[in-house]
N, C-alpha and C. Protein backbone atom coordinates (compact mmCIF):
# COMPACT_ATOMS: atom_id res chain seq x y z
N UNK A 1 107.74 150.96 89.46
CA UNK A 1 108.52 149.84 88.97
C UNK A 1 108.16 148.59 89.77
N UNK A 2 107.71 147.45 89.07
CA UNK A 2 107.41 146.11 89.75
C UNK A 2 108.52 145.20 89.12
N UNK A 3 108.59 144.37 90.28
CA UNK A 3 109.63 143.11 89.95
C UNK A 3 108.79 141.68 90.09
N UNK A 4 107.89 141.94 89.48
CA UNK A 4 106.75 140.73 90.05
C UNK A 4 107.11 139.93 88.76
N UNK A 5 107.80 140.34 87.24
CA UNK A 5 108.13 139.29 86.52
C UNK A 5 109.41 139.17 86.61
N UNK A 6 110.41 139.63 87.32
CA UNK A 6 111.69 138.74 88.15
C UNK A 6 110.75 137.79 89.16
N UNK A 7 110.17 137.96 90.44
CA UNK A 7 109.24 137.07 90.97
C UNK A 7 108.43 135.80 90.24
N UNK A 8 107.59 136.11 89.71
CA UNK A 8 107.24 135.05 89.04
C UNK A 8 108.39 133.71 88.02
N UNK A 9 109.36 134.89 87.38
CA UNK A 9 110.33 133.71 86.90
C UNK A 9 110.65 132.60 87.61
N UNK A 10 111.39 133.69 88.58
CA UNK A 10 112.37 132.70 90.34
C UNK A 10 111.49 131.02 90.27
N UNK A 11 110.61 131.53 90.93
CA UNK A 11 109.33 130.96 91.31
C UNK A 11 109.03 129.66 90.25
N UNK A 12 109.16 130.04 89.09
CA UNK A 12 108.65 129.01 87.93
C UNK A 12 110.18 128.40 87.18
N UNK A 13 111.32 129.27 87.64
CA UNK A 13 112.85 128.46 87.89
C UNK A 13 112.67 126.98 88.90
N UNK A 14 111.89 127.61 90.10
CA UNK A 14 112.60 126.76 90.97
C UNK A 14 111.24 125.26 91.34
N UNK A 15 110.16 125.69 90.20
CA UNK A 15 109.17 124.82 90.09
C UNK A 15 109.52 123.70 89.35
N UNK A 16 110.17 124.05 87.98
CA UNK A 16 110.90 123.45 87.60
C UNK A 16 112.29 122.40 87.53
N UNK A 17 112.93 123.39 88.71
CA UNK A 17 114.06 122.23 88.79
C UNK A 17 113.50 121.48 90.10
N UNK A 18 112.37 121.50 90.81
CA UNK A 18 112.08 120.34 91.55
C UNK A 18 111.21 119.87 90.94
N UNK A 19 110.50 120.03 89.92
CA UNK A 19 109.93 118.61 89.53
C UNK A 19 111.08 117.78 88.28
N UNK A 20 112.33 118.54 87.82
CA UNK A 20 113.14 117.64 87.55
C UNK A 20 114.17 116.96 88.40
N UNK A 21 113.97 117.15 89.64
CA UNK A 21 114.24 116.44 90.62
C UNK A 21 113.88 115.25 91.19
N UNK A 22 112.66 115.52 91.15
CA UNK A 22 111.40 114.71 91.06
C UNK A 22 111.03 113.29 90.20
N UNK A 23 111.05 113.78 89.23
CA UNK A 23 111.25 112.75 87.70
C UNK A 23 112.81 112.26 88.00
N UNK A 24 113.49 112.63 88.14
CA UNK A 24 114.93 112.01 88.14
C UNK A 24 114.95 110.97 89.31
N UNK A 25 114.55 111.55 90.83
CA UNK A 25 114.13 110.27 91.38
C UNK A 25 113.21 108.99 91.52
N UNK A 26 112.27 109.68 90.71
CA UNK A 26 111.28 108.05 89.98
C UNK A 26 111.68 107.51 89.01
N UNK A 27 112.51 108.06 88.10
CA UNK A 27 113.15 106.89 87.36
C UNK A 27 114.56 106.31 88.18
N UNK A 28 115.35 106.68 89.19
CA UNK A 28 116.28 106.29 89.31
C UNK A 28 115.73 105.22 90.06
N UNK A 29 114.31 105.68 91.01
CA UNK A 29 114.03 104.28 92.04
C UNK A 29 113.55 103.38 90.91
N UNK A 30 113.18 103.48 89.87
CA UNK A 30 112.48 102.21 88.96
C UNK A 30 113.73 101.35 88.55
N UNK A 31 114.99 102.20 87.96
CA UNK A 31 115.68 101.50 87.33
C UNK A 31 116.28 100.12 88.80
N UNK A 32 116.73 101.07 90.16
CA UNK A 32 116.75 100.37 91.36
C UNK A 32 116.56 98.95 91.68
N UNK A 33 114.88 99.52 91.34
CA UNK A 33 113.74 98.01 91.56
C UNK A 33 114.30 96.79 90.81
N UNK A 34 114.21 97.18 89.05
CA UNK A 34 114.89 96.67 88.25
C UNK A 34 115.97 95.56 88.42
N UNK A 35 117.26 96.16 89.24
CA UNK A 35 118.40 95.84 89.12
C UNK A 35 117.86 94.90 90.36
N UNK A 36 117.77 95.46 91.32
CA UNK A 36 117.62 94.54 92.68
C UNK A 36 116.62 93.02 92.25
N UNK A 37 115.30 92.98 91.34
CA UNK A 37 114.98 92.07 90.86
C UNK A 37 115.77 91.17 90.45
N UNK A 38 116.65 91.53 89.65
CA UNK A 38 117.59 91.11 88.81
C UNK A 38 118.62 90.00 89.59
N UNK A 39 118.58 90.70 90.66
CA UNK A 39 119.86 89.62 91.64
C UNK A 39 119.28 89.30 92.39
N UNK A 40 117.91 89.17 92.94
CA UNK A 40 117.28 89.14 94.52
C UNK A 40 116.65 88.08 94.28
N UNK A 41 116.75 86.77 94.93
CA UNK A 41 115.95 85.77 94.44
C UNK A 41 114.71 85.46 95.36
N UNK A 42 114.16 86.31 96.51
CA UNK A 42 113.37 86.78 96.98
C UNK A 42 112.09 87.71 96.62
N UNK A 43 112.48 88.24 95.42
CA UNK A 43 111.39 88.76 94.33
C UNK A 43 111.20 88.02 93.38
N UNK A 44 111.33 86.81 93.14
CA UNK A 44 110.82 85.61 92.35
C UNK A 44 109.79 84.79 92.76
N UNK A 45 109.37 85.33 94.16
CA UNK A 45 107.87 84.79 94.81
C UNK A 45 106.52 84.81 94.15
């Protein structure tokens, strides 16, 4: 008996929720940038 496809799942579970971790923090820093542009009159250089 092998558990190497419980293993492999885990593994491709937890690949997954860090690269939607990932993506969630590059859009949150873009939207960031965004907003801070928005009011910063120091990025109007």
């Amino acid at each position: 008996m092998t558990h190497l496809t419980y293993i492999m799942a885990a593994y491709g579970i937890a690949v997954v929720v860090a690269g939607g971790f990932a993506v969630d923090a590059w859009a949150r820093m873009g939207r960031a940038r965004r907003r801070l542009a928005a009011i910063d009159p120091r990025g109007r250089r």
